[in-house]
PDBML (XML) file of the C-alpha atoms, coordinates in Angstrom:
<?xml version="1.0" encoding="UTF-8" ?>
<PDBx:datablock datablockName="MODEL"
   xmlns:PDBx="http://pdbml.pdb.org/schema/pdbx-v50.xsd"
   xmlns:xsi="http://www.w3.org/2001/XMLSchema-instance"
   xsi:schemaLocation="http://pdbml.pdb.org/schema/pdbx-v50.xsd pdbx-v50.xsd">
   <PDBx:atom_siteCategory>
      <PDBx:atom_site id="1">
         <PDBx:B_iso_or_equiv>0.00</PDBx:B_iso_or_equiv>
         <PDBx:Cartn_x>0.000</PDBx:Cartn_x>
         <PDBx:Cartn_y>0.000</PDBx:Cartn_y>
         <PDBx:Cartn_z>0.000</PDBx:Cartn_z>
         <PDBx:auth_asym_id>A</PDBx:auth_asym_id>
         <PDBx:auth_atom_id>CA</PDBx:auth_atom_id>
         <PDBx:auth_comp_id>UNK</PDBx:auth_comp_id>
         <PDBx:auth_seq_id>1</PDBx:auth_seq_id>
         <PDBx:group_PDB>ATOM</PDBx:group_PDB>
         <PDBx:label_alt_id xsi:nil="true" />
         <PDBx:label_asym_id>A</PDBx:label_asym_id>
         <PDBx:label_atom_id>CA</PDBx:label_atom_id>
         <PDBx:label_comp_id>UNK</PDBx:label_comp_id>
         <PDBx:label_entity_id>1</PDBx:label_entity_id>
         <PDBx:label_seq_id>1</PDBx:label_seq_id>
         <PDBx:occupancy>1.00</PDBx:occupancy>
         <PDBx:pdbx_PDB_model_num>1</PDBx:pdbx_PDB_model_num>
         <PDBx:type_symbol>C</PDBx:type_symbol>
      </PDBx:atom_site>
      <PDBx:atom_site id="2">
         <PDBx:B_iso_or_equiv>0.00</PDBx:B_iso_or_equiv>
         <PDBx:Cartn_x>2.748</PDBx:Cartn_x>
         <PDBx:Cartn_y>2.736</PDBx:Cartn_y>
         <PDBx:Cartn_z>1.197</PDBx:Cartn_z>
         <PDBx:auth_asym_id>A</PDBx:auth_asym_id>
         <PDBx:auth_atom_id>CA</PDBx:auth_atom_id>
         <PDBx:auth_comp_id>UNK</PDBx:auth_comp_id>
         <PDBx:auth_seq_id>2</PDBx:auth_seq_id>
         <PDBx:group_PDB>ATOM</PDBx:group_PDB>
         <PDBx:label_alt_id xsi:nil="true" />
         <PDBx:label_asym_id>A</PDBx:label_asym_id>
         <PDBx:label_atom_id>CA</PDBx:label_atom_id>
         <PDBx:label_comp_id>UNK</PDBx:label_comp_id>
         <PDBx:label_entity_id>1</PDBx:label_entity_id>
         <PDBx:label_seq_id>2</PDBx:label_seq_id>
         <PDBx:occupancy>1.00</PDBx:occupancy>
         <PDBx:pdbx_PDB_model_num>1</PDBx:pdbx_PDB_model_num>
         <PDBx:type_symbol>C</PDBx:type_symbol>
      </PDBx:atom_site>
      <PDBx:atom_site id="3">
         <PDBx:B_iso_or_equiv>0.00</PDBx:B_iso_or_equiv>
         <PDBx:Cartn_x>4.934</PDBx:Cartn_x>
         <PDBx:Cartn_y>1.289</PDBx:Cartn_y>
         <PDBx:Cartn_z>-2.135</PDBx:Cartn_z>
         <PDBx:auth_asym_id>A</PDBx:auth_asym_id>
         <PDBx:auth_atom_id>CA</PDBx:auth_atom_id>
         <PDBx:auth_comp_id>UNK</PDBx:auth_comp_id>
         <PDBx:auth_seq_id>3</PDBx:auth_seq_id>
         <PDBx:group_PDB>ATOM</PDBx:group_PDB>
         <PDBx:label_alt_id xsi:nil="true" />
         <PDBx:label_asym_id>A</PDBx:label_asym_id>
         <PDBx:label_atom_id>CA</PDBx:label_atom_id>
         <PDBx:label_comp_id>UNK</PDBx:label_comp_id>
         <PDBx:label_entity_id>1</PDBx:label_entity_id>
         <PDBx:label_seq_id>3</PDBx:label_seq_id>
         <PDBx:occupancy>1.00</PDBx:occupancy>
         <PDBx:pdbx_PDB_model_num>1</PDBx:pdbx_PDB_model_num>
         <PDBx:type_symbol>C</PDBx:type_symbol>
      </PDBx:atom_site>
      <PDBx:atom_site id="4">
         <PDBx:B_iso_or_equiv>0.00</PDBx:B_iso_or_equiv>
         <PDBx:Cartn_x>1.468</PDBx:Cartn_x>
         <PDBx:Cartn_y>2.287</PDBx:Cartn_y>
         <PDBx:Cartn_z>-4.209</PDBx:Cartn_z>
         <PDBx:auth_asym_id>A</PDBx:auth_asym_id>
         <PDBx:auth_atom_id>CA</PDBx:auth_atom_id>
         <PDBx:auth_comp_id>UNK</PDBx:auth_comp_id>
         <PDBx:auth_seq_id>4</PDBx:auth_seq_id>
         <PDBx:group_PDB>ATOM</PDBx:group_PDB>
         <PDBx:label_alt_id xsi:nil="true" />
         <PDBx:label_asym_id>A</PDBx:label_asym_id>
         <PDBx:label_atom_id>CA</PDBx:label_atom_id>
         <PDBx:label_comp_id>UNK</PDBx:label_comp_id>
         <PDBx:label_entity_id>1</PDBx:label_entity_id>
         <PDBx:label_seq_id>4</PDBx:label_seq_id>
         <PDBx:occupancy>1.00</PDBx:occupancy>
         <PDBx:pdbx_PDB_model_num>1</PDBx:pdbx_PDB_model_num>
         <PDBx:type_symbol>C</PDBx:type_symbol>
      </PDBx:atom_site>
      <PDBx:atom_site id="5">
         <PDBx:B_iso_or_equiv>0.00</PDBx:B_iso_or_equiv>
         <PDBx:Cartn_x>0.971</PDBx:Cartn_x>
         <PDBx:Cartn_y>5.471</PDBx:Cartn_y>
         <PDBx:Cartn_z>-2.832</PDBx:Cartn_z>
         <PDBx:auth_asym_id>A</PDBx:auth_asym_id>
         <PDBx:auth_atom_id>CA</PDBx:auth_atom_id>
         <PDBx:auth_comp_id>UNK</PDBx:auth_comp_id>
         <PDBx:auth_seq_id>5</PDBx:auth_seq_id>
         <PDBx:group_PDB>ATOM</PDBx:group_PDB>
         <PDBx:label_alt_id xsi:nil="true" />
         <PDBx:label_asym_id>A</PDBx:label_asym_id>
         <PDBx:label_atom_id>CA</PDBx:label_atom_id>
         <PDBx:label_comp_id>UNK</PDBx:label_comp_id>
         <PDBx:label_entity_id>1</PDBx:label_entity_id>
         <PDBx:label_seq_id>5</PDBx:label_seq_id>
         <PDBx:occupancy>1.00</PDBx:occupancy>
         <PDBx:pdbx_PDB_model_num>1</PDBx:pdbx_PDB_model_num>
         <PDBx:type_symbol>C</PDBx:type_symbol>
      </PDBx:atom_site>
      <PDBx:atom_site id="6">
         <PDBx:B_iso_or_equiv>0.00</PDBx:B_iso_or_equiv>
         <PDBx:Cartn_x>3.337</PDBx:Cartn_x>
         <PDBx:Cartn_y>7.404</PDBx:Cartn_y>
         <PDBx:Cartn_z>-4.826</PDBx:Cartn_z>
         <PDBx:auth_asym_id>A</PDBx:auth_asym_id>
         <PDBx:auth_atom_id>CA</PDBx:auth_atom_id>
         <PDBx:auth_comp_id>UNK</PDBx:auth_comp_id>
         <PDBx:auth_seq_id>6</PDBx:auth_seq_id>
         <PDBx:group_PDB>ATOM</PDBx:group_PDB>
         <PDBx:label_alt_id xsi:nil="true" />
         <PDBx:label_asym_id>A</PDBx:label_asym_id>
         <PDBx:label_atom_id>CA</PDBx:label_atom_id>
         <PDBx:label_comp_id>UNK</PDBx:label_comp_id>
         <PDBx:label_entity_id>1</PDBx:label_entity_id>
         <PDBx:label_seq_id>6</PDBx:label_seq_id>
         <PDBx:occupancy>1.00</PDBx:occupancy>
         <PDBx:pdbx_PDB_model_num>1</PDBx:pdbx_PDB_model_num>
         <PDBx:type_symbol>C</PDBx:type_symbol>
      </PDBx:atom_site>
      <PDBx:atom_site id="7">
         <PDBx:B_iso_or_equiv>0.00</PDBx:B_iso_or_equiv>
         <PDBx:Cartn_x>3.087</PDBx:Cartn_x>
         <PDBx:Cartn_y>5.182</PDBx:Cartn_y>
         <PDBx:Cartn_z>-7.815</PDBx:Cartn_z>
         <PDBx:auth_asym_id>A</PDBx:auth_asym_id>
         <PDBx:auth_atom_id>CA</PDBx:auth_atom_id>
         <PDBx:auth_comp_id>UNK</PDBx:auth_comp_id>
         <PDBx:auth_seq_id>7</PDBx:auth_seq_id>
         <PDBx:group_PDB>ATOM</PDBx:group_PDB>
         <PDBx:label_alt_id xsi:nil="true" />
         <PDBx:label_asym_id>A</PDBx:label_asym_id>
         <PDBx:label_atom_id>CA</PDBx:label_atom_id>
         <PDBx:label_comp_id>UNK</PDBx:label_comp_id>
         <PDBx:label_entity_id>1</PDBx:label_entity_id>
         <PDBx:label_seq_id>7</PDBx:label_seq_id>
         <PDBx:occupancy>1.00</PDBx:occupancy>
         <PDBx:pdbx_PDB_model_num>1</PDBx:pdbx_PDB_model_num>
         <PDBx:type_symbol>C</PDBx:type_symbol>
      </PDBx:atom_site>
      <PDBx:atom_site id="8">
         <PDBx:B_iso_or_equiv>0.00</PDBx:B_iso_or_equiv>
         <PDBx:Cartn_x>0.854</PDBx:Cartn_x>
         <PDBx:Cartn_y>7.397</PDBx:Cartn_y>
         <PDBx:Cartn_z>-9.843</PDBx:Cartn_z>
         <PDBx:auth_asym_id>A</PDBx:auth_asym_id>
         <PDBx:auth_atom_id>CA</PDBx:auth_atom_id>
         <PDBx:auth_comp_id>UNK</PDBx:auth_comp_id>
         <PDBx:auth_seq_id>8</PDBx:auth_seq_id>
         <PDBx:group_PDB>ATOM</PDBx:group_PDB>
         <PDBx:label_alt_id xsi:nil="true" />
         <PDBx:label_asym_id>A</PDBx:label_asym_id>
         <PDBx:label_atom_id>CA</PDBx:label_atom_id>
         <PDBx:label_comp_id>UNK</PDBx:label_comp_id>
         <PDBx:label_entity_id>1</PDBx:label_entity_id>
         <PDBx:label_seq_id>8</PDBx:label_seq_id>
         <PDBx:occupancy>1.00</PDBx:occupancy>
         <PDBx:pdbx_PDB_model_num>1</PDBx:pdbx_PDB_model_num>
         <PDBx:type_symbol>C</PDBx:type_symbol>
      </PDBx:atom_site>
      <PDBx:atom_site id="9">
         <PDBx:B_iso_or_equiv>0.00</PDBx:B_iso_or_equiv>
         <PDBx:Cartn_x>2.549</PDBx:Cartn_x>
         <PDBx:Cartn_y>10.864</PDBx:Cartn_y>
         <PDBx:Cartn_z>-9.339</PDBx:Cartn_z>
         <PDBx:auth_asym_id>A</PDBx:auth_asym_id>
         <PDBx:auth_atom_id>CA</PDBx:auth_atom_id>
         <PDBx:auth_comp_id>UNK</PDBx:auth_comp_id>
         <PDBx:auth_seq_id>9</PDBx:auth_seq_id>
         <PDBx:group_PDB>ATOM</PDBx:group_PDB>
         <PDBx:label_alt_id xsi:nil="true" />
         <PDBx:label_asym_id>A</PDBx:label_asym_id>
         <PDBx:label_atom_id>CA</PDBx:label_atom_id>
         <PDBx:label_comp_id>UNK</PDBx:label_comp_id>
         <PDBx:label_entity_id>1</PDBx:label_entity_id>
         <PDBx:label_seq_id>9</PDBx:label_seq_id>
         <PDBx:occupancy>1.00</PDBx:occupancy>
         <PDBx:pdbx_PDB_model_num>1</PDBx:pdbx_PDB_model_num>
         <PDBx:type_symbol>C</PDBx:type_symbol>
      </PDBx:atom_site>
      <PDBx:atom_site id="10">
         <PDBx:B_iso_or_equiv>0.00</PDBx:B_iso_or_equiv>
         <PDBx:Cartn_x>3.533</PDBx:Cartn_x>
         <PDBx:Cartn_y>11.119</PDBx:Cartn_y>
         <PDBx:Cartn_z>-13.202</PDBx:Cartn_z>
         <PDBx:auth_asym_id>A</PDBx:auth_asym_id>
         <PDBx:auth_atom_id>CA</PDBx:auth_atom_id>
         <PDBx:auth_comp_id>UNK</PDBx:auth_comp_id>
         <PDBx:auth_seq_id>10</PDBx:auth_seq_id>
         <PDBx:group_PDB>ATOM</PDBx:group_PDB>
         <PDBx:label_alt_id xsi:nil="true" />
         <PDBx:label_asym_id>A</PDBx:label_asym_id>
         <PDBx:label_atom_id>CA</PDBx:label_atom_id>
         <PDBx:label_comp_id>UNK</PDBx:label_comp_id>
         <PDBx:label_entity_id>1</PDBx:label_entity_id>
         <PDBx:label_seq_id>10</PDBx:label_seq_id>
         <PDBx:occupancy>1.00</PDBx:occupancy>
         <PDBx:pdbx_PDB_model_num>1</PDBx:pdbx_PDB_model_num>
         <PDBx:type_symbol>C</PDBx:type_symbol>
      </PDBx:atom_site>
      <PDBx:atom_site id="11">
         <PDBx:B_iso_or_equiv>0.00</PDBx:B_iso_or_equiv>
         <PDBx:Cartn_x>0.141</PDBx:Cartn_x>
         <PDBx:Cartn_y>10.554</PDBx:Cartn_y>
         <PDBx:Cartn_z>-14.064</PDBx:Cartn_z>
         <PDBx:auth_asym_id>A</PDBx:auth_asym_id>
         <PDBx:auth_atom_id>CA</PDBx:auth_atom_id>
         <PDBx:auth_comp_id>UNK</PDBx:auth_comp_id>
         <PDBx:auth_seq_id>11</PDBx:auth_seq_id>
         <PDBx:group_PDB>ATOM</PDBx:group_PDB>
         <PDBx:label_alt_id xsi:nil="true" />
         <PDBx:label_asym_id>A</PDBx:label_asym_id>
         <PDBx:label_atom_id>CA</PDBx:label_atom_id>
         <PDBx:label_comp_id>UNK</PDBx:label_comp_id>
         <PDBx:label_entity_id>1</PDBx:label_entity_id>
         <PDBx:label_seq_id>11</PDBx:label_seq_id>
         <PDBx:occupancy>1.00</PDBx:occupancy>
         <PDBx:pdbx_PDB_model_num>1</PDBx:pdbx_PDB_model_num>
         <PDBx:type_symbol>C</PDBx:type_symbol>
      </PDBx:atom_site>
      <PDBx:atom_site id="12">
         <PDBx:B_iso_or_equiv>0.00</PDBx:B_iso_or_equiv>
         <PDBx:Cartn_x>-1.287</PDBx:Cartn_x>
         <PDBx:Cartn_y>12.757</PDBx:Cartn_y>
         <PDBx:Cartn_z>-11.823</PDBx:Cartn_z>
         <PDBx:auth_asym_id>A</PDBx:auth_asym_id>
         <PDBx:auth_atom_id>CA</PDBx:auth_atom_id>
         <PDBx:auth_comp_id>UNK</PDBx:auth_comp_id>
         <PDBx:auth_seq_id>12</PDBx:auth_seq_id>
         <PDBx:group_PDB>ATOM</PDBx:group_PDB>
         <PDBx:label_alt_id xsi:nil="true" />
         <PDBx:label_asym_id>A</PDBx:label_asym_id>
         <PDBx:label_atom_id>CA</PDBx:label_atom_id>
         <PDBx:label_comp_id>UNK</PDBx:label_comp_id>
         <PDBx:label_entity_id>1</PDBx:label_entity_id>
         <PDBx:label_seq_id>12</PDBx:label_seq_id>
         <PDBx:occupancy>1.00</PDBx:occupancy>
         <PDBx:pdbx_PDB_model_num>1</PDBx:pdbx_PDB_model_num>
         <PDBx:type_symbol>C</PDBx:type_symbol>
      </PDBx:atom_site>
      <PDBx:atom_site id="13">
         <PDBx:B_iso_or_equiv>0.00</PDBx:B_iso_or_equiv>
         <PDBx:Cartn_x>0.642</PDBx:Cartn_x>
         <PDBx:Cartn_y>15.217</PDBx:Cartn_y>
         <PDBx:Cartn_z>-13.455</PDBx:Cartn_z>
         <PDBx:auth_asym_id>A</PDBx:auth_asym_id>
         <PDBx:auth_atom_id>CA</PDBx:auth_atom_id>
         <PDBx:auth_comp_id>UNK</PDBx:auth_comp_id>
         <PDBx:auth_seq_id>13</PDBx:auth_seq_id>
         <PDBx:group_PDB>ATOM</PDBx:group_PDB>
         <PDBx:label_alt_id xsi:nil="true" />
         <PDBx:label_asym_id>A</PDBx:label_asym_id>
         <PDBx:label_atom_id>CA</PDBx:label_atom_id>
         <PDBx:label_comp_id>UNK</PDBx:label_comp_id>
         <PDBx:label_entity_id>1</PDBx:label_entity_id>
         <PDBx:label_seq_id>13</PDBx:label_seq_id>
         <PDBx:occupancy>1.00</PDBx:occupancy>
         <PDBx:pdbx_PDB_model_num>1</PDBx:pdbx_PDB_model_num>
         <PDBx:type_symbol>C</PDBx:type_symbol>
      </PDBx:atom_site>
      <PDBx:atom_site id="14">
         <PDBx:B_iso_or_equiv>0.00</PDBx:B_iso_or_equiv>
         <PDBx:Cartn_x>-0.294</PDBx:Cartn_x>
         <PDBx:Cartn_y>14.074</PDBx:Cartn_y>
         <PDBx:Cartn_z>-16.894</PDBx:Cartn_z>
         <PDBx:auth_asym_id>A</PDBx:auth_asym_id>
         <PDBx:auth_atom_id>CA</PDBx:auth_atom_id>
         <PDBx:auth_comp_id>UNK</PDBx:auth_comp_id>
         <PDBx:auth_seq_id>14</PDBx:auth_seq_id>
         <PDBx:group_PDB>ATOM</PDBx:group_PDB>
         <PDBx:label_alt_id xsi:nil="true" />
         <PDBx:label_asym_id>A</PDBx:label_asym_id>
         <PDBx:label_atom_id>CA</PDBx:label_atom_id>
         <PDBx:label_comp_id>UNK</PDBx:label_comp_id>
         <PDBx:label_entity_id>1</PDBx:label_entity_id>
         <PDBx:label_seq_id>14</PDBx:label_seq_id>
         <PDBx:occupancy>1.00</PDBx:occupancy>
         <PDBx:pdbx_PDB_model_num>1</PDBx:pdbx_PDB_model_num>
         <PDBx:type_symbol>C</PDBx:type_symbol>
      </PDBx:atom_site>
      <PDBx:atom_site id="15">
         <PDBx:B_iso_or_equiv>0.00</PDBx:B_iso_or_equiv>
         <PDBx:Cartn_x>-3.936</PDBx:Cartn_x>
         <PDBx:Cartn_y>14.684</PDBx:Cartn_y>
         <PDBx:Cartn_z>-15.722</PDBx:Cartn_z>
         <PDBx:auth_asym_id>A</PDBx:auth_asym_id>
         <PDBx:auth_atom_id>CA</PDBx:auth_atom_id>
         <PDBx:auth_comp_id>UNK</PDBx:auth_comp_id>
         <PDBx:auth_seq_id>15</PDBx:auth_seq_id>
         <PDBx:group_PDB>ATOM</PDBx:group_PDB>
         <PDBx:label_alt_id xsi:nil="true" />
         <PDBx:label_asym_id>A</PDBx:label_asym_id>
         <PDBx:label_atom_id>CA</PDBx:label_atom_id>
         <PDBx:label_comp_id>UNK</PDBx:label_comp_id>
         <PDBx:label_entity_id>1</PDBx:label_entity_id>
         <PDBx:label_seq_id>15</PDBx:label_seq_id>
         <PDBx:occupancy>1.00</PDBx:occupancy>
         <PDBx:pdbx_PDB_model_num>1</PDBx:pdbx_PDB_model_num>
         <PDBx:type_symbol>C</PDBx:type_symbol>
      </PDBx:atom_site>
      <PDBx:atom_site id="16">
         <PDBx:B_iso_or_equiv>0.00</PDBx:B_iso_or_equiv>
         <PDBx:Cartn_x>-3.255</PDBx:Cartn_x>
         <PDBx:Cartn_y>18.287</PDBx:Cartn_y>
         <PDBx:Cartn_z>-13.943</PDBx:Cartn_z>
         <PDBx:auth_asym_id>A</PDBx:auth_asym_id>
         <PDBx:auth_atom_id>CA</PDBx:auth_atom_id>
         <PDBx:auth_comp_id>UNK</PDBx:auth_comp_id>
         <PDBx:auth_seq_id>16</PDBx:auth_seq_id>
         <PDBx:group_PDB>ATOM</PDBx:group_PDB>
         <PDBx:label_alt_id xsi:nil="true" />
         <PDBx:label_asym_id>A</PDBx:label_asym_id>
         <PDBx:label_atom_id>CA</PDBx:label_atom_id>
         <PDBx:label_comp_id>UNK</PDBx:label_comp_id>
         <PDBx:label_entity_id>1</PDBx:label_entity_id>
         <PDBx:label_seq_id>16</PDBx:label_seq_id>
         <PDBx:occupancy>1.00</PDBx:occupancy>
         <PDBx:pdbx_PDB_model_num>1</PDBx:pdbx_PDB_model_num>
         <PDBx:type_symbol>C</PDBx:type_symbol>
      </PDBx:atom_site>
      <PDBx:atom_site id="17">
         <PDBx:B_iso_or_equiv>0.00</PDBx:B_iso_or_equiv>
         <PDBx:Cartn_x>-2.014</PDBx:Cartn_x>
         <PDBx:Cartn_y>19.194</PDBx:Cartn_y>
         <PDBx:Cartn_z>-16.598</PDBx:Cartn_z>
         <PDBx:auth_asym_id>A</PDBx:auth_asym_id>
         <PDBx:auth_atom_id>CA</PDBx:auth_atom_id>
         <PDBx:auth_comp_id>UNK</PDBx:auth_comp_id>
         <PDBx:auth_seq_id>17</PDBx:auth_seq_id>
         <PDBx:group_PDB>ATOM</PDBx:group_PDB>
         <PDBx:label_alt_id xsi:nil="true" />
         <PDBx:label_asym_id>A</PDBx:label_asym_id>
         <PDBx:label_atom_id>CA</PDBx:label_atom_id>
         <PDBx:label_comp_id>UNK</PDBx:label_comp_id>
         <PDBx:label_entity_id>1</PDBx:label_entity_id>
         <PDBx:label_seq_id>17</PDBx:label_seq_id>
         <PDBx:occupancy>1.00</PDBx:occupancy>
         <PDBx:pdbx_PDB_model_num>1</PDBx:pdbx_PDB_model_num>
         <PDBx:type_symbol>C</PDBx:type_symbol>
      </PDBx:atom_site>
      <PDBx:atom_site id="18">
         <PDBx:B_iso_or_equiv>0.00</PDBx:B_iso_or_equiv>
         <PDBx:Cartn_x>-4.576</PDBx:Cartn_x>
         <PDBx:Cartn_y>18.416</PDBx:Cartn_y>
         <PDBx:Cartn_z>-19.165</PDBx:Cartn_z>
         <PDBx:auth_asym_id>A</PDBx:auth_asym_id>
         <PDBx:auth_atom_id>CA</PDBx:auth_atom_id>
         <PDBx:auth_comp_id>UNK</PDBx:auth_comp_id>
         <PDBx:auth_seq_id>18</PDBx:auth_seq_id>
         <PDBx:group_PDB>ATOM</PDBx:group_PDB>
         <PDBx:label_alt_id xsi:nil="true" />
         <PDBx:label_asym_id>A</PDBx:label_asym_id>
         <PDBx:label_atom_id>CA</PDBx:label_atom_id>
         <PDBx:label_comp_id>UNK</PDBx:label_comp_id>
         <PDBx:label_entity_id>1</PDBx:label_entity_id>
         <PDBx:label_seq_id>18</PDBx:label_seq_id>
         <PDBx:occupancy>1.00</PDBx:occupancy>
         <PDBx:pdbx_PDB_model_num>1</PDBx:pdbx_PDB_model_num>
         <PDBx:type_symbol>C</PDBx:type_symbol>
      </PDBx:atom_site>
      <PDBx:atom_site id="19">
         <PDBx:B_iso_or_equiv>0.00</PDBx:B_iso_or_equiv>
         <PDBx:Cartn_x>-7.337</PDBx:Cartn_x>
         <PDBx:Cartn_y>19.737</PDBx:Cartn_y>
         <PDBx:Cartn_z>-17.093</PDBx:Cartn_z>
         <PDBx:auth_asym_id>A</PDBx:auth_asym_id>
         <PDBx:auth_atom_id>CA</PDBx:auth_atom_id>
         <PDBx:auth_comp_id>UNK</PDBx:auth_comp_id>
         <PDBx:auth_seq_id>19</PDBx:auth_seq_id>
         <PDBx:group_PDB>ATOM</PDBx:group_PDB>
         <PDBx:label_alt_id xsi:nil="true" />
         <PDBx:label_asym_id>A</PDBx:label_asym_id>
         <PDBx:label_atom_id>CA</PDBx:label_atom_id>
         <PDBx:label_comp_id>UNK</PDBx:label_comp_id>
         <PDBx:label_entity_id>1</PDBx:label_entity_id>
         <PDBx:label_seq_id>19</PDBx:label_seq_id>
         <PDBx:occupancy>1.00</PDBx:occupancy>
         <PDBx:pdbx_PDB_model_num>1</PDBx:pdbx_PDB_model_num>
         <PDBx:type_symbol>C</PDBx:type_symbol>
      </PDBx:atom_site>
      <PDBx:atom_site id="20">
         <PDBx:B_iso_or_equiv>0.00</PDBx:B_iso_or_equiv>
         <PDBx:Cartn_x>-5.954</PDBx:Cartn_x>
         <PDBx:Cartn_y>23.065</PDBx:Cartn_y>
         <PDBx:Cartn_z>-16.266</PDBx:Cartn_z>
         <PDBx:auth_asym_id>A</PDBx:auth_asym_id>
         <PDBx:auth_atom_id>CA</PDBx:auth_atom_id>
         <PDBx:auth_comp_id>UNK</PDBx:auth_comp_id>
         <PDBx:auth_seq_id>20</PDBx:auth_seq_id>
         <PDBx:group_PDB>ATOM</PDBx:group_PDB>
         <PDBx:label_alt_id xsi:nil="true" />
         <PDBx:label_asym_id>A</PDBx:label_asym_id>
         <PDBx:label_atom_id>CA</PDBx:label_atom_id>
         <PDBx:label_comp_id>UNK</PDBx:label_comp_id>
         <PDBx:label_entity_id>1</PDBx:label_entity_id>
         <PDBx:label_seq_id>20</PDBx:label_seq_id>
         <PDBx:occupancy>1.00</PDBx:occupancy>
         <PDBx:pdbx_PDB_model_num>1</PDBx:pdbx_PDB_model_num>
         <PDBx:type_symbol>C</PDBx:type_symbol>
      </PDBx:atom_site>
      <PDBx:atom_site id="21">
         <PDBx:B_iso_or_equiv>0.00</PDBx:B_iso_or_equiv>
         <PDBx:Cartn_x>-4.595</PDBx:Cartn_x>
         <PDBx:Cartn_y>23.607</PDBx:Cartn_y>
         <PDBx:Cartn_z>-20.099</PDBx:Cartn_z>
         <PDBx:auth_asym_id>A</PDBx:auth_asym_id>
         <PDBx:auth_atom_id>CA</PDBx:auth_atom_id>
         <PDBx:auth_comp_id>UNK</PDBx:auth_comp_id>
         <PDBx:auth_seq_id>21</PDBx:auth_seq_id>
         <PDBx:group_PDB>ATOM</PDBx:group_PDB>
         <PDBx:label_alt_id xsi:nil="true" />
         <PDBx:label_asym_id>A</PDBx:label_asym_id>
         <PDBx:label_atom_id>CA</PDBx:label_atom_id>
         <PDBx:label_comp_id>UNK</PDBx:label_comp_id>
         <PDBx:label_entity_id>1</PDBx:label_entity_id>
         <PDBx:label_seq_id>21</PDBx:label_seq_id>
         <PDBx:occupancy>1.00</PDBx:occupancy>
         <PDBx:pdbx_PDB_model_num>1</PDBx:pdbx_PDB_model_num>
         <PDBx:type_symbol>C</PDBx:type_symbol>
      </PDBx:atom_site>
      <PDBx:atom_site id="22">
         <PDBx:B_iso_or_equiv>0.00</PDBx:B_iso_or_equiv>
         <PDBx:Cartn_x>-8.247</PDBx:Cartn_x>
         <PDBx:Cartn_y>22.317</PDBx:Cartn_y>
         <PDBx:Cartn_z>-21.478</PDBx:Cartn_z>
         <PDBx:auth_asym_id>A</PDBx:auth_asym_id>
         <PDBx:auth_atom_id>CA</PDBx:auth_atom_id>
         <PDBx:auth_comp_id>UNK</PDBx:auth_comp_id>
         <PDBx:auth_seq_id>22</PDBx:auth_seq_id>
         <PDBx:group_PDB>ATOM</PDBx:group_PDB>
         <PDBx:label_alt_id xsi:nil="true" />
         <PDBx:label_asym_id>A</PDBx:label_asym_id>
         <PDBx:label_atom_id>CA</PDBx:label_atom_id>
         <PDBx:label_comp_id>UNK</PDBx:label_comp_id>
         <PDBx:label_entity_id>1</PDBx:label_entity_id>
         <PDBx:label_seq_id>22</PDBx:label_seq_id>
         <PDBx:occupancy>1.00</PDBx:occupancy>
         <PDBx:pdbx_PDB_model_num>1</PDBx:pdbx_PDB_model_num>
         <PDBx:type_symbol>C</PDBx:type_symbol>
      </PDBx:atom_site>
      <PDBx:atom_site id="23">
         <PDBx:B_iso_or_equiv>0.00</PDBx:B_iso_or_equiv>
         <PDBx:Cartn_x>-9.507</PDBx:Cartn_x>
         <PDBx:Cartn_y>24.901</PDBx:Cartn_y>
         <PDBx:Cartn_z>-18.968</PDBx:Cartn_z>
         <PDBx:auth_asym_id>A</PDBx:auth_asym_id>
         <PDBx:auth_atom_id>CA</PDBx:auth_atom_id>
         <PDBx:auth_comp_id>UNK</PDBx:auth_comp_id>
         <PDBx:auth_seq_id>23</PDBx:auth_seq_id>
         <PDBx:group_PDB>ATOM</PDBx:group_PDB>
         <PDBx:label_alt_id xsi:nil="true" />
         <PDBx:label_asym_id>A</PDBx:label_asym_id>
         <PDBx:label_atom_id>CA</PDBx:label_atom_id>
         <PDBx:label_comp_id>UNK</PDBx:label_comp_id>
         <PDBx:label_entity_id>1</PDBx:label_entity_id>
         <PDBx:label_seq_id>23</PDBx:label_seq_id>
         <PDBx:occupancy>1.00</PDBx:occupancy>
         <PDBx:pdbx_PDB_model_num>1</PDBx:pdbx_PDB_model_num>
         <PDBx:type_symbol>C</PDBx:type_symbol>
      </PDBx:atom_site>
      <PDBx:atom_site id="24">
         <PDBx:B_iso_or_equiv>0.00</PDBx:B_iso_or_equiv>
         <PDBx:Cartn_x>-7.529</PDBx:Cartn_x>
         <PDBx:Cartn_y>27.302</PDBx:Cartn_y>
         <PDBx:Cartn_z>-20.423</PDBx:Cartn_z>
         <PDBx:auth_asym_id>A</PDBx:auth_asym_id>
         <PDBx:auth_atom_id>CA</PDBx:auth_atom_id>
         <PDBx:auth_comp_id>UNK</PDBx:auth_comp_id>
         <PDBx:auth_seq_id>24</PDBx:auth_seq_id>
         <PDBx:group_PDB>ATOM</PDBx:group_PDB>
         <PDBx:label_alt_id xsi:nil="true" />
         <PDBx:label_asym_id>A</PDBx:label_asym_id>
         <PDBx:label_atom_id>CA</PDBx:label_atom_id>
         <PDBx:label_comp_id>UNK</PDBx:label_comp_id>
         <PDBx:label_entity_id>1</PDBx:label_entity_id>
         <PDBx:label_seq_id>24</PDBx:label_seq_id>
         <PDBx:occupancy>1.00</PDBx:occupancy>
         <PDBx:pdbx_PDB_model_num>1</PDBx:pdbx_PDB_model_num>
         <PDBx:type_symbol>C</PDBx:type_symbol>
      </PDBx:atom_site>
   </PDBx:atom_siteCategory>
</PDBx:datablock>
């Protein structure tokens, strides 16, 4: 679980980023 916890920080970039640019 604490090993998964950071595992999707690229992709939660990946998805910041396209909804604050599609906002945009």
């Amino acid at each position: 679980w604490s090993k998964g916890l950071w595992g999707l920080l690229v992709f939660t970039m990946q998805i910041s980023i396209a909804l604050v640019f599609s906002t945009a």
